[in-house]
Protein backbone atom coordinates (compact mmCIF):
# COMPACT_ATOMS: atom_id res chain seq x y z
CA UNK A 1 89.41 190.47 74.20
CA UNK A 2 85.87 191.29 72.92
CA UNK A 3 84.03 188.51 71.58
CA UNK A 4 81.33 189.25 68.92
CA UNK A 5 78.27 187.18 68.05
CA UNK A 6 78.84 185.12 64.65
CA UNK A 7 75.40 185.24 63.82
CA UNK A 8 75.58 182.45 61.48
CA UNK A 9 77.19 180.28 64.05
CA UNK A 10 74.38 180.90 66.29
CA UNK A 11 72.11 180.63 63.43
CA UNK A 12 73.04 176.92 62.79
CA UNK A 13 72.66 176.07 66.43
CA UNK A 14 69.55 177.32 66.67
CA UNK A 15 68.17 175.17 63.86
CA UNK A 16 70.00 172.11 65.32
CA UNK A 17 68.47 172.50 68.60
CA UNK A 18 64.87 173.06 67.43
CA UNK A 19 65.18 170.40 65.28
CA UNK A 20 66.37 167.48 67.57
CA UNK A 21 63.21 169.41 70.07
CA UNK A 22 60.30 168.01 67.71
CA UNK A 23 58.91 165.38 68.90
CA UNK A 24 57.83 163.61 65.11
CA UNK A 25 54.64 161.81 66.47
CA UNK A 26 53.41 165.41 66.89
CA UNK A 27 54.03 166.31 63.96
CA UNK A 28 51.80 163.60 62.00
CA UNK A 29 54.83 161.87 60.08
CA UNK A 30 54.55 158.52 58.47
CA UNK A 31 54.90 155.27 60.60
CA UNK A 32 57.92 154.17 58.50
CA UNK A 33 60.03 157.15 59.89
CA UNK A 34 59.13 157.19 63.31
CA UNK A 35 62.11 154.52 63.77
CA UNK A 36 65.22 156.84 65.14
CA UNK A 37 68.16 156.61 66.87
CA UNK A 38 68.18 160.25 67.77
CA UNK A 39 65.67 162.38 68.97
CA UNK A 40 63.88 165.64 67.26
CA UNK A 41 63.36 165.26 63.31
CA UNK A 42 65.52 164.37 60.60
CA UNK A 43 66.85 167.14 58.25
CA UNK A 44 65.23 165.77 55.29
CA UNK A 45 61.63 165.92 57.44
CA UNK A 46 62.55 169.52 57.96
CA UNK A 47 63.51 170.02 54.91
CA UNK A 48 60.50 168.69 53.30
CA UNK A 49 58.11 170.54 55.67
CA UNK A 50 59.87 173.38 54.79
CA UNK A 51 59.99 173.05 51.32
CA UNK A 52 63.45 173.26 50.61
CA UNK A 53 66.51 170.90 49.70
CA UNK A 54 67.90 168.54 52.35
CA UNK A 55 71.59 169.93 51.33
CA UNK A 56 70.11 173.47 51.78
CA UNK A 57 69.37 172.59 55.46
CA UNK A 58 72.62 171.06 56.11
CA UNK A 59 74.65 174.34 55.07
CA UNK A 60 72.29 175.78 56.85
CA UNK A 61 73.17 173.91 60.39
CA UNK A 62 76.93 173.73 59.19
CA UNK A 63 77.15 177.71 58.91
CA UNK A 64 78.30 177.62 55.01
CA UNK A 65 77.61 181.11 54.99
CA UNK A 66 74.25 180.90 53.38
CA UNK A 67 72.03 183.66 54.05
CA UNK A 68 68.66 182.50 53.60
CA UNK A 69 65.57 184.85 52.47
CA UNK A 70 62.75 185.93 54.00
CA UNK A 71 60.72 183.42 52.61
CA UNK A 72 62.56 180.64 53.35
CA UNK A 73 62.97 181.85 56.90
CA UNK A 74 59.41 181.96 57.50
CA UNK A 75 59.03 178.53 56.31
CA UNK A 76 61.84 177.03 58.43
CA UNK A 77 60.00 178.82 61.09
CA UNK A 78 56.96 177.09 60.35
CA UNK A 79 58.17 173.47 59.86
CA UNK A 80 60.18 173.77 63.29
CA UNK A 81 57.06 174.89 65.22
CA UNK A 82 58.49 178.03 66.51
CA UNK A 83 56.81 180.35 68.93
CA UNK A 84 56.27 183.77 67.79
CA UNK A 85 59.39 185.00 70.28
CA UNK A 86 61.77 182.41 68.42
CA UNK A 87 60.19 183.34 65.11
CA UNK A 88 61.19 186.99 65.43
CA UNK A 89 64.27 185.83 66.94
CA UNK A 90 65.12 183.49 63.81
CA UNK A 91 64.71 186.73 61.37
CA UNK A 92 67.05 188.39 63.58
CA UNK A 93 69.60 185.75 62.98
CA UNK A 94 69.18 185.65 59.39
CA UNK A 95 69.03 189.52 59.05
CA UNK A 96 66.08 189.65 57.56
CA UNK A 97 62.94 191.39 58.30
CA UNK A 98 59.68 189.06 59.10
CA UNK A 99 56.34 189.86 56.76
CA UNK A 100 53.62 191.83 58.92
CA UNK A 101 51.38 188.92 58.66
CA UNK A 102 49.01 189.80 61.66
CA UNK A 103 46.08 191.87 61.27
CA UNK A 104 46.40 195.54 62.34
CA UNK A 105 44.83 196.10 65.96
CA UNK A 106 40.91 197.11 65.70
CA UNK A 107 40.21 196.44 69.06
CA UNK A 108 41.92 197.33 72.30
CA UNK A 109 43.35 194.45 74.04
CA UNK A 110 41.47 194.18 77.09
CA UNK A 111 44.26 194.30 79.80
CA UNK A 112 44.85 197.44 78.16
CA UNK A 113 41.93 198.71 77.85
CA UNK A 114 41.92 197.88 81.95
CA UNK A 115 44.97 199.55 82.05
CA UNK A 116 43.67 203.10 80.45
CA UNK A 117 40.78 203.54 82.72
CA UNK A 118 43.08 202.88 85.85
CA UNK A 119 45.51 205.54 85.06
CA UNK A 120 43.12 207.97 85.97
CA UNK A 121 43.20 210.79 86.84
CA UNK A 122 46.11 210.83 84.10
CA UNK A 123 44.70 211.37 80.48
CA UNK A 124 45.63 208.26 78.51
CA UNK A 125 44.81 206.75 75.36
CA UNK A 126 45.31 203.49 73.12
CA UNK A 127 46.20 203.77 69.42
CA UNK A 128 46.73 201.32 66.86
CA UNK A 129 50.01 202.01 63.95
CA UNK A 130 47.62 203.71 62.47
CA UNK A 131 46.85 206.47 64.79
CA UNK A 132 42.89 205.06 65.67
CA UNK A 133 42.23 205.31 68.64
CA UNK A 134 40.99 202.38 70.50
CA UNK A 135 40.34 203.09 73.95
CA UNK A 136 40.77 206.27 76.42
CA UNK A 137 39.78 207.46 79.37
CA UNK A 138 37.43 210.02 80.84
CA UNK A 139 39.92 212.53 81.45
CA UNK A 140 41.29 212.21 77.93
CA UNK A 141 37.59 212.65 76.55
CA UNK A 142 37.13 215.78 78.76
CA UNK A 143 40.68 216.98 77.60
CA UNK A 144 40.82 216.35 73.73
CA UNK A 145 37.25 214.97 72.07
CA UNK A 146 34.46 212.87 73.16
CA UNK A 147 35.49 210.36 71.32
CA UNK A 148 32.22 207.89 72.83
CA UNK A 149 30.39 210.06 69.97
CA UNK A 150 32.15 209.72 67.20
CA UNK A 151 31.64 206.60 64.49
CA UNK A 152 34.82 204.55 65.14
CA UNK A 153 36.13 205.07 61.49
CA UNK A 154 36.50 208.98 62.61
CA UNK A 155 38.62 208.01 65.51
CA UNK A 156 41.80 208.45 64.17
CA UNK A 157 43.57 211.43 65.33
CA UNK A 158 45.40 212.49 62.38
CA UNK A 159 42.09 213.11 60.93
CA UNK A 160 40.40 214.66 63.57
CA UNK A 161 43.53 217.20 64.22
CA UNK A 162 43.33 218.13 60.66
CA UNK A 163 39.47 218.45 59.78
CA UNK A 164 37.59 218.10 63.36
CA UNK A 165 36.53 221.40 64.45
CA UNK A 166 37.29 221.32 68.09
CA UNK A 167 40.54 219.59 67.49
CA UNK A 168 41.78 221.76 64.59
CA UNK A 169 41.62 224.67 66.94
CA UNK A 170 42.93 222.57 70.03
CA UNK A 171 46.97 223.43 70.10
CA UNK A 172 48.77 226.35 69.94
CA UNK A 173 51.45 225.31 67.10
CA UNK A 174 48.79 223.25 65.24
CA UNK A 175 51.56 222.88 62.56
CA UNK A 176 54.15 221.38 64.41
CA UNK A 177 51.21 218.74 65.60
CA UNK A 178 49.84 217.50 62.51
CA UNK A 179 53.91 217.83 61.05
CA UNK A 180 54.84 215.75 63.63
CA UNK A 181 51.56 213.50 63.00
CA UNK A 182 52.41 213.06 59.75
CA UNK A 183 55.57 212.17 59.76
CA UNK A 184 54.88 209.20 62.08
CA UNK A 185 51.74 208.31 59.91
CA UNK A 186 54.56 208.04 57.40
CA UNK A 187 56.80 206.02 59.14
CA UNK A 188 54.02 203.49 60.22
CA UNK A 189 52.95 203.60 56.42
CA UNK A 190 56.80 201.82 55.17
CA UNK A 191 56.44 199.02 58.31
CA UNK A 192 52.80 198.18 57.32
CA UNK A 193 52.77 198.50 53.27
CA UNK A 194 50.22 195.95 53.17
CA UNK A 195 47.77 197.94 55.79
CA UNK A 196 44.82 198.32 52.66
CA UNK A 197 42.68 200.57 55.66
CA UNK A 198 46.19 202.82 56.03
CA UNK A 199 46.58 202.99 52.30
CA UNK A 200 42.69 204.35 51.69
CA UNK A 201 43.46 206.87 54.60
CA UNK A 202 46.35 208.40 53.24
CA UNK A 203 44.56 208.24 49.50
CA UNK A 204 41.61 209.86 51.13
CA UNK A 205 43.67 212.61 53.33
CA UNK A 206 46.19 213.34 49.95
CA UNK A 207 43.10 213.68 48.06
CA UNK A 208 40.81 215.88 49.69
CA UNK A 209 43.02 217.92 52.40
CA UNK A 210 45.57 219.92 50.90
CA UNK A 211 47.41 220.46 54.08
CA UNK A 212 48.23 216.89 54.56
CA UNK A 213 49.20 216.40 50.63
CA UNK A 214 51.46 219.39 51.34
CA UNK A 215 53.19 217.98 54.48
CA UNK A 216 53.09 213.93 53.19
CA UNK A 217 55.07 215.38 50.32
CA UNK A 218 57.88 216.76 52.53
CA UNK A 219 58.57 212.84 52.94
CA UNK A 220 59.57 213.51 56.68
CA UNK A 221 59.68 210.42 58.74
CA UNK A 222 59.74 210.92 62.63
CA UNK A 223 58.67 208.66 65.66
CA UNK A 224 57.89 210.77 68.35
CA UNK A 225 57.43 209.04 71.60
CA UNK A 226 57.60 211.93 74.49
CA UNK A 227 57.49 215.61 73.70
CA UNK A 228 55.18 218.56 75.33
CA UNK A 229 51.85 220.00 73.32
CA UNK A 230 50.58 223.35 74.39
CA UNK A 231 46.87 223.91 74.44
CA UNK A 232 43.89 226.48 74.17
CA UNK A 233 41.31 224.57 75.98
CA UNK A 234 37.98 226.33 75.26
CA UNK A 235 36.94 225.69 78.89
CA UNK A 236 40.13 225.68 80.86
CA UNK A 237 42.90 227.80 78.87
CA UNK A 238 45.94 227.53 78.03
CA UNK A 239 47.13 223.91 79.20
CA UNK A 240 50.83 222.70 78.38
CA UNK A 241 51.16 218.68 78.56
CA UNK A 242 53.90 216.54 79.07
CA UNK A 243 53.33 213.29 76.99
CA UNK A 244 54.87 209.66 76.39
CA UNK A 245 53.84 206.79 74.29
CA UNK A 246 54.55 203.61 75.06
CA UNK A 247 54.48 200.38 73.02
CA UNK A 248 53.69 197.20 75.27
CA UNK A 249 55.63 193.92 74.16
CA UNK A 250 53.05 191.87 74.17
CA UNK A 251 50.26 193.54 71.73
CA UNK A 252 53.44 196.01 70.13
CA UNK A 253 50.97 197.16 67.14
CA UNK A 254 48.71 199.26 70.44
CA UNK A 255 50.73 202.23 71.50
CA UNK A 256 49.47 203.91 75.37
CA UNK A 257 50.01 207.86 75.20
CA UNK A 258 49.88 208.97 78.84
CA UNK A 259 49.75 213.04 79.19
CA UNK A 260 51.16 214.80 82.26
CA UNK A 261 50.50 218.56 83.10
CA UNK A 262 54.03 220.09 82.28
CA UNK A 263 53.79 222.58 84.94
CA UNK A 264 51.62 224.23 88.33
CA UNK A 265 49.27 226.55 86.16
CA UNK A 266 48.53 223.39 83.74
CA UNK A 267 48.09 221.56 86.66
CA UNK A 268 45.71 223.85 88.31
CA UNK A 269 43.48 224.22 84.87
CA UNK A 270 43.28 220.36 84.77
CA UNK A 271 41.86 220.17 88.31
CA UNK A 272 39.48 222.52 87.47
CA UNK A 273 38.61 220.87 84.10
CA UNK A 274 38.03 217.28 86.01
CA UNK A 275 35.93 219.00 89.01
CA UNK A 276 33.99 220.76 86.28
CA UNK A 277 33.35 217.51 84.97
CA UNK A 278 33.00 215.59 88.54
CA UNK A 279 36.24 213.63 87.52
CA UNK A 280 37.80 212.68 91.20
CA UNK A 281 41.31 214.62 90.97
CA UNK A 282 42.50 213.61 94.89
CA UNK A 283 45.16 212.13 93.66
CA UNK A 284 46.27 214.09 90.51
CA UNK A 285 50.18 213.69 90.17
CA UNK A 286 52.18 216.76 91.55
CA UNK A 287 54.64 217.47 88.25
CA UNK A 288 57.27 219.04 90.86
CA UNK A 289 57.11 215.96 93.44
């Protein structure tokens, strides 16, 4: 017989056990309620840290089939001292969805930035939700745009594929590109809603490109995370790409797209393109090994 989680159930444990885990003489409390026979805080402490009734937070650890809101979860999340891993794990419990509280990425994180350069002599880039791009490598820059001379608000690569020259004429099925780009711009638009830089871009973009009003209008959501782009390089031809994106766990708003040469002519043209450029290309991945 299968046995399914009771979420509640597990909620209520998970309360109990992070209360009786507080030490109070951490947490500041008054002398007169330091005196306890049992260890952690009291439910009325929580409660009162938390800003909510004490009967609230006995339901709560009894499983009375409350179901508390976002708000509140957040708050009981606060006054128990959780870690950001048992924070997002509380939501989960509660079936709710946590507020995007931190501040979108500006700035690679540095083991990824580390991380980039040493994938070499694959192209790779980091991108934030909102499609700037935040660190690459040189092969990438020889492949796509030197992005090193660009003013960092213009490295965003939905705006370079639709109004940079070189990239405009980049891919072979430019529309499927920025449809696809848009799309996920779109999708990363409904998880950040509060994202006032993302907000002015897609203002800015309706506004004053009428190929991106045209597509944002189609309301098509997609999250594409591997897929293959053919190119017309203007120094080394037609190039076809294998690409992934992957979203580390520990910084998840940075995404790392990785490109791959999809086959032994594309492969051959990127050799070229990185000795043309005195990129080493020794050991450049064999797509058929």
């Amino acid at each position: 017989m299968t046995r399914t989680v009771d979420t509640t159930q597990e909620l209520a444990a998970f309360l109990r056990a992070r209360r009786e885990r507080l030490d109070p003489n951490d947490l500041g409390l008054p002398a007169r309620r330091r005196s306890r026979r049992t260890p952690g805080l009291r439910r009325e402490e929580v409660a009162e840290l938390a800003g909510v009734s004490v009967d609230y937070v006995v339901r709560l650890e009894q499983a009375r089939g409350l179901r508390p809101s976002a708000d509140v979860v957040g708050a009981l999340a606060e006054a128990l001292r959780l870690t950001p891993d048992e924070r997002t794990y509380l939501f989960n419990l509660a079936q709710q969805r946590p507020p995007n509280e931190d501040k979108p990425a500006t700035t690679a994180a540095p083991p990824l930035a580390r991380l980039v350069a040493d994938l070499s002599p694959l192209p790779a880039m980091l991108m934030n939700h909102r499609s700037d791009i935040l660190a690459w490598n040189d092969e990438m820059a020889k492949l796509l745009l030197d992005f090193g001379g660009l003013p960092p608000s213009q490295r965003n690569s939905i705006r370079l594929c639709l109004l940079h020259p070189v990239t405009r004429e980049l891919y072979v099925d430019r529309e499927q590109v920025v449809r696809e780009g848009v799309a996920h711009l779109r999708a990363a638009w409904a998880a950040h809603p509060e994202d006032q830089e993302l907000n002015d871009l897609i203002a800015e973009l309706s506004a004053g490109v009428e190929e991106f009003a045209r597509l944002w209008d189609r309301q098509d959501v997609k999250v594409k995370g591997r897929g293959r782009k053919a190119m017309r390089h203007p120094e080394a031809g037609l190039i076809a790409v294998d690409f992934e994106v992957l979203t580390p766990l520990q910084d998840p708003d940075q995404v790392l797209a990785i490109y791959r040469a999809a086959d032994e002519e594309s492969r051959s043209a990127l050799e070229r393109l990185w000795a043309a450029a005195a990129v080493p290309v020794e050991e450049f991945p064999d797509p058929h090994m």
